[in-house]
Protein backbone atom coordinates (compact mmCIF):
# COMPACT_ATOMS: atom_id res chain seq x y z
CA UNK A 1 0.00 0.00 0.00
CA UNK A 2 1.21 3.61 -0.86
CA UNK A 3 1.78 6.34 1.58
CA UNK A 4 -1.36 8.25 3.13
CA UNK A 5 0.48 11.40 2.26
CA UNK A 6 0.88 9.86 -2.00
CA UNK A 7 -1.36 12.00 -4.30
CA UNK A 8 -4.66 11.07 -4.91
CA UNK A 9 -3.00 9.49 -8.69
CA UNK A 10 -0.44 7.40 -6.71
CA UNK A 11 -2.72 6.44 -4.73
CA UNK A 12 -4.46 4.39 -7.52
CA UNK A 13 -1.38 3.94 -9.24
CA UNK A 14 -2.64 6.46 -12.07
CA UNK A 15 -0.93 8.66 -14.25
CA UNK A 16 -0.77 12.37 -12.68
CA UNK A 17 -2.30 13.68 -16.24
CA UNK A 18 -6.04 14.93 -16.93
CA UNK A 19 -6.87 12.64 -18.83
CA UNK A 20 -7.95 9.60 -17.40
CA UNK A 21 -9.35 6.47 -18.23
CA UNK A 22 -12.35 6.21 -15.45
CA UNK A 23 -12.57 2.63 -15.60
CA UNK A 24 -9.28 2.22 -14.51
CA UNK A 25 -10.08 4.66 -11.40
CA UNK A 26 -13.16 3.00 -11.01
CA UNK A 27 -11.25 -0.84 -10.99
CA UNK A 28 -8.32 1.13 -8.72
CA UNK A 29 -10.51 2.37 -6.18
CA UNK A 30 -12.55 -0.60 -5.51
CA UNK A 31 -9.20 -2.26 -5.30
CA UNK A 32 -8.17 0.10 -2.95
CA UNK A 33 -11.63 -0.14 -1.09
CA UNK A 34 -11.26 -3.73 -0.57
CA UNK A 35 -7.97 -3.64 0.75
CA UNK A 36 -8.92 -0.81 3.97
CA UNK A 37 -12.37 -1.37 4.18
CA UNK A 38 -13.54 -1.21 8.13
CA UNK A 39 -15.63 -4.01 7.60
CA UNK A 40 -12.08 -6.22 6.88
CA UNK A 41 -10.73 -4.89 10.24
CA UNK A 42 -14.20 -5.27 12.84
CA UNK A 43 -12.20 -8.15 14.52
CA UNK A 44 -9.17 -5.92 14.99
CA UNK A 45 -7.76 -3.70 17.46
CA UNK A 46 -8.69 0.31 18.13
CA UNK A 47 -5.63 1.43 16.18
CA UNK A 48 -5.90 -0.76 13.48
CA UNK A 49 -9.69 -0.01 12.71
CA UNK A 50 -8.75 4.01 12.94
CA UNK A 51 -6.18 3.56 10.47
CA UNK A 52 -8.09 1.26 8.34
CA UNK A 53 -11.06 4.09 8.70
CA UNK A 54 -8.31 6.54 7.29
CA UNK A 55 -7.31 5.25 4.85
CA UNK A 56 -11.35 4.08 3.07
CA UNK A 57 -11.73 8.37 3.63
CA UNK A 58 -8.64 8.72 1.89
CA UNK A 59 -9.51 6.58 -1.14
CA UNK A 60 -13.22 8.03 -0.94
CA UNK A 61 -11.72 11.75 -1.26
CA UNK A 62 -9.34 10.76 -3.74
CA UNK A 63 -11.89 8.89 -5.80
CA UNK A 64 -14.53 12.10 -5.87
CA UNK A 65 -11.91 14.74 -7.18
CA UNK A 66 -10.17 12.42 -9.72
CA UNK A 67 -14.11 11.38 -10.79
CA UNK A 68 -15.08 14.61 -11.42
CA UNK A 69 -13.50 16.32 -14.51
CA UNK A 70 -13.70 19.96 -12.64
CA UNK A 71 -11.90 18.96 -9.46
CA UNK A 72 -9.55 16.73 -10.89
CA UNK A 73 -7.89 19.98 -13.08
CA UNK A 74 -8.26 22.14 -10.03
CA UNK A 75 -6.38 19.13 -8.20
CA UNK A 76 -3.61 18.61 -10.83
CA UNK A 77 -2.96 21.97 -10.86
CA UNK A 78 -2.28 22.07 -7.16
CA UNK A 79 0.14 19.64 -7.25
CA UNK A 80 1.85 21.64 -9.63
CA UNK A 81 2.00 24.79 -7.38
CA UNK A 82 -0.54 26.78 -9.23
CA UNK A 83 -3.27 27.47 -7.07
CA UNK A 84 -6.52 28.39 -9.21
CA UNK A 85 -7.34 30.98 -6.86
CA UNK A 86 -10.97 30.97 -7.45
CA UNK A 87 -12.26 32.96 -4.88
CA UNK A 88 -9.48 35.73 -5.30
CA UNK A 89 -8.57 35.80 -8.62
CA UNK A 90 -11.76 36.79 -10.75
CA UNK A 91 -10.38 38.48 -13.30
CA UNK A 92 -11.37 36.59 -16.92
CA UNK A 93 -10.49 37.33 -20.79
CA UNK A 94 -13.15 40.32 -21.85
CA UNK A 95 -15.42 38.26 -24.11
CA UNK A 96 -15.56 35.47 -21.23
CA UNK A 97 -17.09 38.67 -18.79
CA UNK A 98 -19.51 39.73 -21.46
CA UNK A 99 -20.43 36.32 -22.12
CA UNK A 100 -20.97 36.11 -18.39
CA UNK A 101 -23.60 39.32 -18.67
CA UNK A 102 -25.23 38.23 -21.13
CA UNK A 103 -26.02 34.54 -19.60
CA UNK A 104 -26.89 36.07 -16.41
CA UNK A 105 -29.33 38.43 -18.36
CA UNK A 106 -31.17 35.38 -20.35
CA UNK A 107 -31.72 33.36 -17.02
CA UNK A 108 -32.88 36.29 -15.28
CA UNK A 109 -35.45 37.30 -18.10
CA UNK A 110 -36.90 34.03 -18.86
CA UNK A 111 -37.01 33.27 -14.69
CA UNK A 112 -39.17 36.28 -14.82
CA UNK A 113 -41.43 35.67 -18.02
CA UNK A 114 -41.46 31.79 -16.68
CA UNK A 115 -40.24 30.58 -19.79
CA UNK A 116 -38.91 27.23 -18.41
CA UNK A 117 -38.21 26.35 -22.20
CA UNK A 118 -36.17 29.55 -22.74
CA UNK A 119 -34.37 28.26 -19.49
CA UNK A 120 -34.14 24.70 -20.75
CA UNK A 121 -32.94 25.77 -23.82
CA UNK A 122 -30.02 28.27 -22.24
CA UNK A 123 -29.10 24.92 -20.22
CA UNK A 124 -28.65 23.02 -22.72
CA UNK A 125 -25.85 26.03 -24.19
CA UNK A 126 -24.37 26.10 -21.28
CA UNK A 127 -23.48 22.62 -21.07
CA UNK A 128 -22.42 22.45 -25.09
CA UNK A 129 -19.97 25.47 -23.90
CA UNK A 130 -18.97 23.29 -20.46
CA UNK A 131 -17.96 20.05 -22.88
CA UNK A 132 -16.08 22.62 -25.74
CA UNK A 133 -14.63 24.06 -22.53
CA UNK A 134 -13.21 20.76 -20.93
CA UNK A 135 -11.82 19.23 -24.12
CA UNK A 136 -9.71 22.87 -24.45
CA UNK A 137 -9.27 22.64 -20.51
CA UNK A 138 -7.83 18.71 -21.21
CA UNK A 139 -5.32 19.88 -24.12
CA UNK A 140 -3.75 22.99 -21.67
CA UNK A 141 -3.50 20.73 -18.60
CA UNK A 142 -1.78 17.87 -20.72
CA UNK A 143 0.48 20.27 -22.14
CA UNK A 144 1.35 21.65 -19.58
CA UNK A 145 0.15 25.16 -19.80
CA UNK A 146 -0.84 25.70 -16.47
CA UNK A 147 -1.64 29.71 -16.24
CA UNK A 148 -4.16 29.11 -18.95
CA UNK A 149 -5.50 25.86 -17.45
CA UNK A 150 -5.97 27.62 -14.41
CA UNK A 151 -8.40 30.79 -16.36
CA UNK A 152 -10.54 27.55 -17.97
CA UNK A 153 -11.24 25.85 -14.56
CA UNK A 154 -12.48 29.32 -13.40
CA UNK A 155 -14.48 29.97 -16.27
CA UNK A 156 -15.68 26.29 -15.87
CA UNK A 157 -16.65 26.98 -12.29
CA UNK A 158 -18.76 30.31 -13.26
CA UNK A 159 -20.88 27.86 -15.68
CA UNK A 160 -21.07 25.36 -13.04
CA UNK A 161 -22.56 27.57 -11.27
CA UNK A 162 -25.29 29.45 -13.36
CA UNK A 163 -26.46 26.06 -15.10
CA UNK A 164 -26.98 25.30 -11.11
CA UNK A 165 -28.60 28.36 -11.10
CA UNK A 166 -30.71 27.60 -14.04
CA UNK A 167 -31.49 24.26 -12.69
CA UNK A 168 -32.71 25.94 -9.08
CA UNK A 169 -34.69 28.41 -11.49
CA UNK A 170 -36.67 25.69 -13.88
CA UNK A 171 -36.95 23.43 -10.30
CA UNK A 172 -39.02 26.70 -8.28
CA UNK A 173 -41.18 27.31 -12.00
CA UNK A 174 -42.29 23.65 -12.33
CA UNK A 175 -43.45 23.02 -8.74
């Protein structure tokens, strides 16, 4: 078994790249899983079972951010000393910010004319523009062009976040 401290990719004996093959995570963690699993140690002592409990959080944690395509650049990224600064660092490419605008204009207008198709349909744009997004996002990460891999996962979290908002928006007009 690795080190606690490995990265999450050592830890499942991946490649530290963004692109992964998931079912090799998926067949690595459920290796993993088996191996620490608390269920393996109920027979054993205090210490054993706390480490054991350790370690299934460990591969759990690991396993969520390498899953999910968002956290797993934000993650690589770390362990290459750029921090994406998310909360701090706002500032974005001009046509990204009027972009921005404009989106937050369309879900505001059609939440107030309850057009849940116009808000279905603005969805649906935002997540063709999340999926152009990550396959540019996946060539600047394996390239190592970090800086600019760093403004995409930003840009990636503001359209996370209003197609959440969408979703809260057609959610409170259908009920």
């Amino acid at each position: 078994m690795s080190s606690i401290q490995d990265s999450h990719f050592d830890l499942f004996h991946l490649p530290a790249r963004y692109s992964l093959d998931l079912d090799a995570l998926e067949h690595a963690y459920r290796t993993v899983q088996a191996q620490v699993h608390p269920d393996r140690f109920a027979a054993a002592g205090e210490a054993q079972k706390r480490v054991a409990m350790q370690w299934a959080t460990r591969a759990n944690e690991a396993y969520q951010t390498l899953r999910d395509p968002l956290k797993r650049a934000t993650y690589l990224l770390s362990l290459r000393g750029v921090d994406v600064g998310a909360s701090e660092n706002t500032s974005m490419e001009p046509a990204f910010l009027m972009q921005q605008m404009e989106w937050r204009e369309r879900v505001e207008d059609a939440a107030d004319a309850r057009n849940v198709g116009e808000l279905m349909a603005l969805h649906q744009e935002l997540r063709d523009e999340e999926r152009a997004r990550f396959d540019r996002l996946s060539a600047l990460l394996d390239n190592g062009a970090d800086q600019p891999a760093a403004e995409a996962v930003r840009q990636l979290m503001f359209l996370e976040r209003v197609a959440g908002e969408i979703s809260r928006q057609i959610e409170r007009l259908e009920h």
